[in-house]
Protein backbone atom coordinates (compact mmCIF):
# COMPACT_ATOMS: atom_id res chain seq x y z
CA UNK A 1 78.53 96.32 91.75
CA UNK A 2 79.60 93.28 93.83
CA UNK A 3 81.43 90.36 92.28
CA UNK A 4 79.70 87.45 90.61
CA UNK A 5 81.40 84.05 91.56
CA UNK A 6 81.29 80.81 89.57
CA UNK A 7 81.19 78.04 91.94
CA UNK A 8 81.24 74.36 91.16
CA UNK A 9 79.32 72.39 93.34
CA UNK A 10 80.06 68.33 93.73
CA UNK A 11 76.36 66.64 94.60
CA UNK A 12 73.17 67.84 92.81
CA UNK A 13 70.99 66.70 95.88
CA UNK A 14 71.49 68.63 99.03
CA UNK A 15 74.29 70.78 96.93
CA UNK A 16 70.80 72.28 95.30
CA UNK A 17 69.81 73.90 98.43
CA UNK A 18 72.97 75.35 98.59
CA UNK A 19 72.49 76.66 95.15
CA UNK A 20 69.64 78.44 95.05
CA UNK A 21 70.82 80.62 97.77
CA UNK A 22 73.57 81.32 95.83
CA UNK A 23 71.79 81.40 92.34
CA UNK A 24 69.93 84.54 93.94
CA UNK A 25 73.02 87.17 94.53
CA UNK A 26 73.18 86.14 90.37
CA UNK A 27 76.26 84.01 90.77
CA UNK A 28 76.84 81.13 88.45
CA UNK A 29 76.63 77.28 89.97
CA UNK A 30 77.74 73.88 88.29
CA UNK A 31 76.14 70.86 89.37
CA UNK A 32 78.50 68.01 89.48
CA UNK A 33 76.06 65.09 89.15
CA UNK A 34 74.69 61.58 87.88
CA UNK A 35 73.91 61.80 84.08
CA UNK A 36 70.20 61.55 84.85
CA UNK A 37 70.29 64.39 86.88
CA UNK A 38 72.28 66.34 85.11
CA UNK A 39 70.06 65.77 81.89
CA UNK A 40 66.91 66.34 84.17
CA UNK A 41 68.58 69.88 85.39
CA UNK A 42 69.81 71.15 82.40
CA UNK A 43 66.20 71.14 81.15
CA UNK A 44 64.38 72.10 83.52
CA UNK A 45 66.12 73.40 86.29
CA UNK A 46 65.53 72.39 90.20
CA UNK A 47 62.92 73.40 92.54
CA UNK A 48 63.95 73.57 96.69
CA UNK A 49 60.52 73.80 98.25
CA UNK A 50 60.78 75.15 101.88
CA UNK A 51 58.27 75.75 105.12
CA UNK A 52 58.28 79.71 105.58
CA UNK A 53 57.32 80.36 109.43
CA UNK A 54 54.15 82.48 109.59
CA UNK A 55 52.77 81.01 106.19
CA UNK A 56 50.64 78.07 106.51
CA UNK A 57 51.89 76.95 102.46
CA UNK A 58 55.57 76.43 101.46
CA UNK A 59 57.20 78.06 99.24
CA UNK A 60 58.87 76.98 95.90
CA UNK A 61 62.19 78.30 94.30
CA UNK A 62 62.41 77.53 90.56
CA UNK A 63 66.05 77.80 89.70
CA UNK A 64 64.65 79.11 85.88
CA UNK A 65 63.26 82.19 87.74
CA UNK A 66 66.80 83.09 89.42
CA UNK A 67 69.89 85.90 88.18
CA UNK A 68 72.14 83.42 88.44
CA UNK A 69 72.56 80.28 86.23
CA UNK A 70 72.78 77.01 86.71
CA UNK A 71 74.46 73.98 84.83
CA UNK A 72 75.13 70.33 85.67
CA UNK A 73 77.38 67.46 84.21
CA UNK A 74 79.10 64.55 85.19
CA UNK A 75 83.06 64.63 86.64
CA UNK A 76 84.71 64.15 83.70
CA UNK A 77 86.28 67.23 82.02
CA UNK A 78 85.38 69.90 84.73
CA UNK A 79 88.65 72.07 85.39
CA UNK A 80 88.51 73.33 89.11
CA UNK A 81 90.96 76.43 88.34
CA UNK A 82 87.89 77.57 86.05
CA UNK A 83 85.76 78.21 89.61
CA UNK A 84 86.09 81.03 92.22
CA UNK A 85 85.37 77.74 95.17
CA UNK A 86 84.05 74.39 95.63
CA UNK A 87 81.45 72.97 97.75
CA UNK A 88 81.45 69.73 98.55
CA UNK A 89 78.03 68.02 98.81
CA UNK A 90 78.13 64.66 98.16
CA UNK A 91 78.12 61.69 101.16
CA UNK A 92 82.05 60.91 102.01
CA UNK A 93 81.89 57.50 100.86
CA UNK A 94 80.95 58.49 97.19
CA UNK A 95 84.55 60.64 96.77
CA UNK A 96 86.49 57.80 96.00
CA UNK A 97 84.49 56.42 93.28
CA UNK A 98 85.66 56.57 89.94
CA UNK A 99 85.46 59.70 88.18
CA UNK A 100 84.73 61.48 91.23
CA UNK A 101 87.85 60.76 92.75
CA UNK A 102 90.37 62.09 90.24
CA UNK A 103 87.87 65.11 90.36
CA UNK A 104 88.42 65.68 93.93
CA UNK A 105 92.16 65.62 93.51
CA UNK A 106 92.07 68.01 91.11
CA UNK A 107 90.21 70.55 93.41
CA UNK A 108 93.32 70.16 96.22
CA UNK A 109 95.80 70.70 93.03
CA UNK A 110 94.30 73.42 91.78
CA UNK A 111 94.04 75.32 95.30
CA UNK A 112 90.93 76.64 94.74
CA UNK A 113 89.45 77.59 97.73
CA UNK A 114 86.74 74.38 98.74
CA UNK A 115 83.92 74.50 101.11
CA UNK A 116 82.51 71.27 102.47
CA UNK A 117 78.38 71.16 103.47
CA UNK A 118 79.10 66.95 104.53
CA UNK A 119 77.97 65.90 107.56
CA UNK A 120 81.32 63.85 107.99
CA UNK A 121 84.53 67.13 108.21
CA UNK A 122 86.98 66.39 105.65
CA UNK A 123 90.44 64.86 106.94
CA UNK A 124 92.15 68.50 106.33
CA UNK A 125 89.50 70.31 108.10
CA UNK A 126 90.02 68.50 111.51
CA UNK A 127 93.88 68.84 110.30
CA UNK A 128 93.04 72.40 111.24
CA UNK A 129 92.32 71.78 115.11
CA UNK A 130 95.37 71.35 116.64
CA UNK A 131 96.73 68.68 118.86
CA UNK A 132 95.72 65.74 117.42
CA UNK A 133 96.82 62.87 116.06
CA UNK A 134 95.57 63.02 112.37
CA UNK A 135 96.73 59.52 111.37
CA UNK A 136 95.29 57.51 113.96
CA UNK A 137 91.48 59.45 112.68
CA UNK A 138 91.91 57.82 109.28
CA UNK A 139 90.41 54.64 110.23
CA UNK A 140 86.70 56.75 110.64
CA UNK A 141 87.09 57.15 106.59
CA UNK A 142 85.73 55.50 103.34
CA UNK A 143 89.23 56.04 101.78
CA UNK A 144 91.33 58.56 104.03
CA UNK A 145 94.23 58.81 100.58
CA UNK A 146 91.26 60.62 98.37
CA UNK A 147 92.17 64.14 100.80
CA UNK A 148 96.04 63.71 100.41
CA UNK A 149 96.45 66.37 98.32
CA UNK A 150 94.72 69.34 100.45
CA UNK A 151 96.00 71.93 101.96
CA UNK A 152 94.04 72.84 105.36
CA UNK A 153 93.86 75.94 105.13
CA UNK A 154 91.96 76.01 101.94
CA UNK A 155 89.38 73.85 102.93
CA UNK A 156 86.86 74.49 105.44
CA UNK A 157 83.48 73.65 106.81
CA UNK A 158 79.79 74.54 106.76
CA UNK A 159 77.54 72.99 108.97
CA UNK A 160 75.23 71.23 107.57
CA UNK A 161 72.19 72.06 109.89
CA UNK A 162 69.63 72.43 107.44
CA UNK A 163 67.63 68.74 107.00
CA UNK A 164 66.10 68.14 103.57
CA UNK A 165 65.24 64.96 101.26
CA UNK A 166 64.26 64.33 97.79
CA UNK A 167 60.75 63.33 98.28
CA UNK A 168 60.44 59.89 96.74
CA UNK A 169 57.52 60.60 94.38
CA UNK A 170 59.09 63.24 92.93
CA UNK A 171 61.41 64.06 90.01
CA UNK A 172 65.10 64.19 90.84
CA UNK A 173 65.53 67.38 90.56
CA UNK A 174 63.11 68.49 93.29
CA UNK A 175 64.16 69.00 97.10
CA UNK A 176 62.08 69.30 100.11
CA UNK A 177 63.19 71.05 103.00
CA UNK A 178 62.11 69.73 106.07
CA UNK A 179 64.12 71.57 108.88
CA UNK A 180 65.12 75.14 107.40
CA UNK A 181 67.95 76.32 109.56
CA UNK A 182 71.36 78.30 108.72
CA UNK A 183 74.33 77.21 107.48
CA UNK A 184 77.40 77.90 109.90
CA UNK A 185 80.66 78.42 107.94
CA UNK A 186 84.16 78.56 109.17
CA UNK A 187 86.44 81.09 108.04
CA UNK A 188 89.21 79.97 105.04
CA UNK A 189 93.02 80.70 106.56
CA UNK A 190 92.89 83.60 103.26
CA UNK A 191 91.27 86.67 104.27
CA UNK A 192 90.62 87.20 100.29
CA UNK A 193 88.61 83.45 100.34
CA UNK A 194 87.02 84.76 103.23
CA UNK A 195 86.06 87.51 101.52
CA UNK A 196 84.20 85.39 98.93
CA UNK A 197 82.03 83.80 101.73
CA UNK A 198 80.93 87.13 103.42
CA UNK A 199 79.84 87.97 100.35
CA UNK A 200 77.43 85.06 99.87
CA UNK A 201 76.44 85.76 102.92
CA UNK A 202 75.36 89.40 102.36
CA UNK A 203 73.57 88.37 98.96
CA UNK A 204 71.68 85.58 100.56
CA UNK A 205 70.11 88.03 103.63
CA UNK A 206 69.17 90.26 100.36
CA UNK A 207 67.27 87.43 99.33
CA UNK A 208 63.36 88.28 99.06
CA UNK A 209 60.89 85.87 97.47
CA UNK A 210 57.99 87.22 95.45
CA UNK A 211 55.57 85.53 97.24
CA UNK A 212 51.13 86.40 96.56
CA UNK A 213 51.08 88.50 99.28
CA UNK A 214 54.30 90.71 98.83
CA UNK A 215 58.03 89.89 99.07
CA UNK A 216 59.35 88.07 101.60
CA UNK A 217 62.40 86.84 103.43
CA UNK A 218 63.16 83.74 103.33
CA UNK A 219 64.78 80.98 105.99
CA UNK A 220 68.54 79.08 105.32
CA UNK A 221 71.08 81.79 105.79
CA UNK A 222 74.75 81.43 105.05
CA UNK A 223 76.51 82.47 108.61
CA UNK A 224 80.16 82.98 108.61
CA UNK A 225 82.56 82.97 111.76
CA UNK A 226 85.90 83.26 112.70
CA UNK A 227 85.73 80.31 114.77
CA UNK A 228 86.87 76.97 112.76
CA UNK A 229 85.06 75.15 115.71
CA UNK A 230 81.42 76.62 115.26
CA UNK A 231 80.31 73.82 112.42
CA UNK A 232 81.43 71.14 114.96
CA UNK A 233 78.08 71.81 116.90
CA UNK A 234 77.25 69.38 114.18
CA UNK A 235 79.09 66.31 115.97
CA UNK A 236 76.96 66.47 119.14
CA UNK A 237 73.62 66.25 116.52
CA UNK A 238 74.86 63.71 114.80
CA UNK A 239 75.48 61.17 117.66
CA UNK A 240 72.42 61.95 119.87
CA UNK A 241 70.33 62.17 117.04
CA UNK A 242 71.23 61.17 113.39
CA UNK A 243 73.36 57.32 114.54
CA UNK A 244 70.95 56.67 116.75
CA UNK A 245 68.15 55.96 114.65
CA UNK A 246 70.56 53.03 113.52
CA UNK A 247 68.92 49.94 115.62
CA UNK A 248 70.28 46.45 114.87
CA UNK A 249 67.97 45.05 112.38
CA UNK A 250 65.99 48.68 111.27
CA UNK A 251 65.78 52.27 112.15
CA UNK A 252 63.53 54.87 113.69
CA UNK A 253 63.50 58.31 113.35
CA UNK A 254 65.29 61.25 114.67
CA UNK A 255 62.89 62.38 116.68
CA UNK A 256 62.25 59.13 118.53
CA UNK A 257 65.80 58.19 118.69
CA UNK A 258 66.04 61.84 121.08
CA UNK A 259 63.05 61.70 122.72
CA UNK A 260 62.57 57.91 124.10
CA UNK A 261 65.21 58.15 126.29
CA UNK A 262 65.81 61.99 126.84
CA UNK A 263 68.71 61.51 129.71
CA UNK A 264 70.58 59.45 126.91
CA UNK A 265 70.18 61.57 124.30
CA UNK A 266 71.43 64.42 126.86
CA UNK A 267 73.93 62.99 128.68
CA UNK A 268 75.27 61.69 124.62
CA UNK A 269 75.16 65.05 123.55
CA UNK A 270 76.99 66.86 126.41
CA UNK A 271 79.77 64.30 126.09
CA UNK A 272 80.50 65.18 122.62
CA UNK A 273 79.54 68.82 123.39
CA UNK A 274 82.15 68.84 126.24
CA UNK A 275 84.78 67.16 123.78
CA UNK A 276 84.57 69.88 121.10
CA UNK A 277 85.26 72.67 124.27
CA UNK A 278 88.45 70.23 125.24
CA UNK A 279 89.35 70.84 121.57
CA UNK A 280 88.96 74.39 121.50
CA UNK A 281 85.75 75.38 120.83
CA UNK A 282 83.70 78.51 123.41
CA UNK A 283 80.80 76.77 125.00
CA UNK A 284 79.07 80.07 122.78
CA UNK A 285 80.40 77.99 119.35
CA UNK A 286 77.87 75.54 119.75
CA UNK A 287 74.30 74.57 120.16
CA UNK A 288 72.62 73.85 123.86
CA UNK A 289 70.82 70.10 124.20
CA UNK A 290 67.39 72.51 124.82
CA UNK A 291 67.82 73.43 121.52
CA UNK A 292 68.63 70.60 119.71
CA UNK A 293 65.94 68.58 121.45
CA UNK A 294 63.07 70.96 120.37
CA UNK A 295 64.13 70.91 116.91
CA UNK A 296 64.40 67.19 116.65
CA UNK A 297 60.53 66.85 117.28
CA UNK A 298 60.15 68.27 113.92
CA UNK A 299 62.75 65.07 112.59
CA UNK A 300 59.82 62.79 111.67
CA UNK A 301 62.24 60.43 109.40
CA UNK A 302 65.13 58.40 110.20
CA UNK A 303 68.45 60.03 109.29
CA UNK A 304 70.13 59.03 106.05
CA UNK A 305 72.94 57.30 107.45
CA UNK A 306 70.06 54.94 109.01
CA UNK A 307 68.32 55.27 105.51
CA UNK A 308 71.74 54.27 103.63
CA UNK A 309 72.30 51.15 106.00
CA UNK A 310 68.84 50.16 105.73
CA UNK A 311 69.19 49.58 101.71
CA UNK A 312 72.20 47.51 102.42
CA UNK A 313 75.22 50.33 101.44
CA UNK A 314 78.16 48.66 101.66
CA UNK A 315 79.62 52.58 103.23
CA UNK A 316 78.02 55.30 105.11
CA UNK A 317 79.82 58.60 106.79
CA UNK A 318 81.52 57.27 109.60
CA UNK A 319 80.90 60.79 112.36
CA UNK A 320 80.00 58.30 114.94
CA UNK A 321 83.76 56.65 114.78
CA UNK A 322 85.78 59.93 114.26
CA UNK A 323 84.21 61.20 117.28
CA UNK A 324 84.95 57.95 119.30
CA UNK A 325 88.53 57.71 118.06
CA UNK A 326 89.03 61.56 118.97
CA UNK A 327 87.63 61.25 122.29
CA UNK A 328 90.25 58.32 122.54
CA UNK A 329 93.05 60.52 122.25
CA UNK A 330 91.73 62.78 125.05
CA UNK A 331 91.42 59.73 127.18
CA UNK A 332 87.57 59.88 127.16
CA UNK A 333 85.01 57.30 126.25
CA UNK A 334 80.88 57.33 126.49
CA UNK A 335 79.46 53.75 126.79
CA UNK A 336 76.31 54.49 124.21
CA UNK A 337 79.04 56.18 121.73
CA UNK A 338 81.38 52.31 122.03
CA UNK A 339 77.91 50.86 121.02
CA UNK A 340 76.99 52.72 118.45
CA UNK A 341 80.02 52.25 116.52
CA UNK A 342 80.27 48.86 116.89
CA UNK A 343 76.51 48.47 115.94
CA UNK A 344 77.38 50.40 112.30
CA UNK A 345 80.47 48.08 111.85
CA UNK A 346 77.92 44.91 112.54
CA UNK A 347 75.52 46.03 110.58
CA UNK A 348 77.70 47.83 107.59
CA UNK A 349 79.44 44.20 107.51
CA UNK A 350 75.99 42.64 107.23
CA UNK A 351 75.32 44.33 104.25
CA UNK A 352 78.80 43.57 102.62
CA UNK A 353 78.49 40.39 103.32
CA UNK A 354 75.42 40.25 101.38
CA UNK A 355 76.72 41.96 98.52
CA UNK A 356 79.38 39.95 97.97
CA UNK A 357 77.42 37.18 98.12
CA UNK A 358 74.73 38.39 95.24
C-alpha cells in the first residue's frame, strides 16, 4: 500500500487544480485560504471543470466524490511540521501580507519540504542555479526578506503550464480549466522528498474519471525531472506571451499579444529561451516557439498579470524584471524585454498613485 501524504496547500484558487490531482491517489490537502472560501469549501467542496480531448463536453471533478479529503482555513494556527510538503499557490505579491507572511516563515523553519506552482520562482529556487548574483535579483520582488529563511534545496519548482480561471459567474469554489497541460516539477536536493513527488506522480497517471461512457484518463499530469532548469521553460511564456498583453492604458489577450506580431513574439521568446541554455538548461529542458505559439491560439483572455494591473493592484509578479535583471548579469539585453518592464513600473505606479490618493 503506498503512502498517503498530507499536504498543505497556500492559495485555494489555482492551488485547487493542484488538489484534485492529488485528492485522487487518497492523500489529504489543506486549503490555506480567504475566510469566504474556506467557509464555501468546507461545505461543499470544489469543482475543477476541464476540456477532455476527444469529448466534445468537459468534465467535472467534485472534490466530495474523491479518496482523499480536503479542508481549508485561514493562516492563522496552521503548523507546517504537521504536513509531509507545501505548495505554494498564491500570486508572489500576496506572501507578505499579514498572516500569510509569518505563515510562510514558518514553512522555511520548519524544513518541510515546499513546492512552488507561481508563475514568479521563489528567491531560493533561482538560489539553486549557480553563478549568479542573488542580491542584485531582489529588486524583481514584492518583498525579497519574506524567503530569508529557506533553504534551497528544500524548495523547488513546478511549472505552472496549466492556464485556468475562476469563471466570474460562478461560486468561488469552482475552477475552469482553459489550457490543460502538465505540470513540470524539479527534483528536491533530498532523494527521500523526491521520493514524495514521484509518487504523486504515479497516483495522478492512475487517475481514471468515471465518465457516461466508461472510465477515462484524464489531462494535467504531475511530471518530475532531474533537471532544476525544466520549469524555467516557463520564463520564455511568460514574456512573449503573458506581459505582453500589458498595453499602456489596457490589455489584450494572450493569444493576440503572440500572434500580431509573430517575429516579436519569436525573436522575444528565443532570447529568453537562449538565456535559460546560458544558465544551464539542455535546449531538450524546454519548450520550442512552434509549440508555444500553437497553444497560445487557444489563450482567448488576457493573462492575469494584465488582469491584476487592469483593476489597479498596487503589485503584480514581477517575471518580466527578474528575467531582465538576469540577462543583465550575462551582459544581454532585448529591446521589447527594456519596454516591457518599464511599461509595468509606469503603469503599476499609475495605479499606486491612485490608491493613495482614494
Amino acid at each position: 500500500m503506498p503512502a498517503t501524504y498530507k499536504i498543505l496547500i497556500m492559495g485555494a484558487s489555482y492551488g485547487s487544480l493542484l488538489a484534485s490531482k492529488i485528492l485522487y491517489g487518497g492523500h489529504s490537502v489543506h486549503l490555506v485560504c480567504l475566510p469566504a472560501e474556506a467557509d464555501l469549501i468546507n461545505a461543499e467542496g470544489f469543482r475543477v471543470r476541464m476540456p477532455v480531448k476527444g469529448r466534445k463536453d468537459q468534465i467535472e471533478i467534485d472534490s466530495r466524490k474523491l479518496p482523499g479529503k480536503v479542508s481549508a482555513g485561514g493562516a492563522a494556527g496552521v503548523n507546517p511540521k504537521n504536513y509531509d510538503l507545501v505548495g505554494l499557490a498564491m500570486q508572489e505579491p500576496q506572501y507578505r501580507s499579514p498572516g500569510v507572511r509569518e505563515l510562510l516563515d514558518a514553512v522555511a523553519k520548519s524544513k518541510v519540504p515546499c513546492m512552488s506552482i507561481m508563475n514568479m520562482p521563489p528567491l531560493p529556487y533561482v538560489k539553486r542555479i549557480p553563478g549568479l548574483n542573488y542580491d542584485a535579483l531582489k529588486p524583481a520582488y514584492t518583498d525579497p526578506t519574506v524567503w530569508d529563511n529557506f533553504e534551497p534545496g528544500l524548495l523547488t519548482l513546478c511549472s505552472p503550464d496549466p492556464q485556468a480561471i475562476r469563471p466570474p459567474e460562478e461560486k468561488v469554489n469552482v475552477l475552469q480549466v482553459t489550457l490543460p497541460t502538465n505540470f513540470k516539477v524539479a527534483r528536491f536536493d533530498n532523494d527521500m522528498h523526491t521520493g514524495i513527488l514521484r509518487q504523486l506522480e504515479k497516483d495522478i497517471d492512475a487517475v481514471r474519471f468515471d465518465a457516461p461512457e466508461g472510465k477515462i484518463e484524464l489531462p494535467v499530469k504531475l511530471r518530475v525531472h532531474d533537471s532544476i532548469f525544466v520549469p524555467l521553460a516557463k520564463w520564455s511564456m511568460l514574456l512573449a506571451g503573458n506581459y505582453r498583453c500589458i498595453t499602456k492604458d489596457g490589455m489584450r489577450t494572450a493569444q493576440e499579444a503572440v500572434h500580431s506580431n509573430i517575429e516579436e513574439s519569436r525573436s522575444v521568446y528565443n532570447f529568453v529561451f537562449d538565456l535559460c541554455v546560458k544558465l544551464g538548461a539542455a535546449p531538450s529542458d524546454l519548450v520550442p516557439f512552434e509549440k508555444y505559439a500553437a497553444a497560445a491560439q487557444s489563450l482567448t483572455r488576457p493573462a492575469s498579470a494584465a488582469r491584476a494591473l487592469q483593476n489597479g493592484a498596487p503589485n503584480i509578479e514581477r517575471a518580466d524584471k527578474l528575467v531582465q535583471l538576469i540577462a543583465k548579469q550575462k551582459g544581454l539585453s532585448h529591446p521589447v524585454i527594456d519596454g516591457i518592464v518599464a511599461l509595468v513600473d509606469s503603469r503599476l505606479e499609475a495605479n499606486r498613485k491612485k490608491a493613495a490618493a482614494a
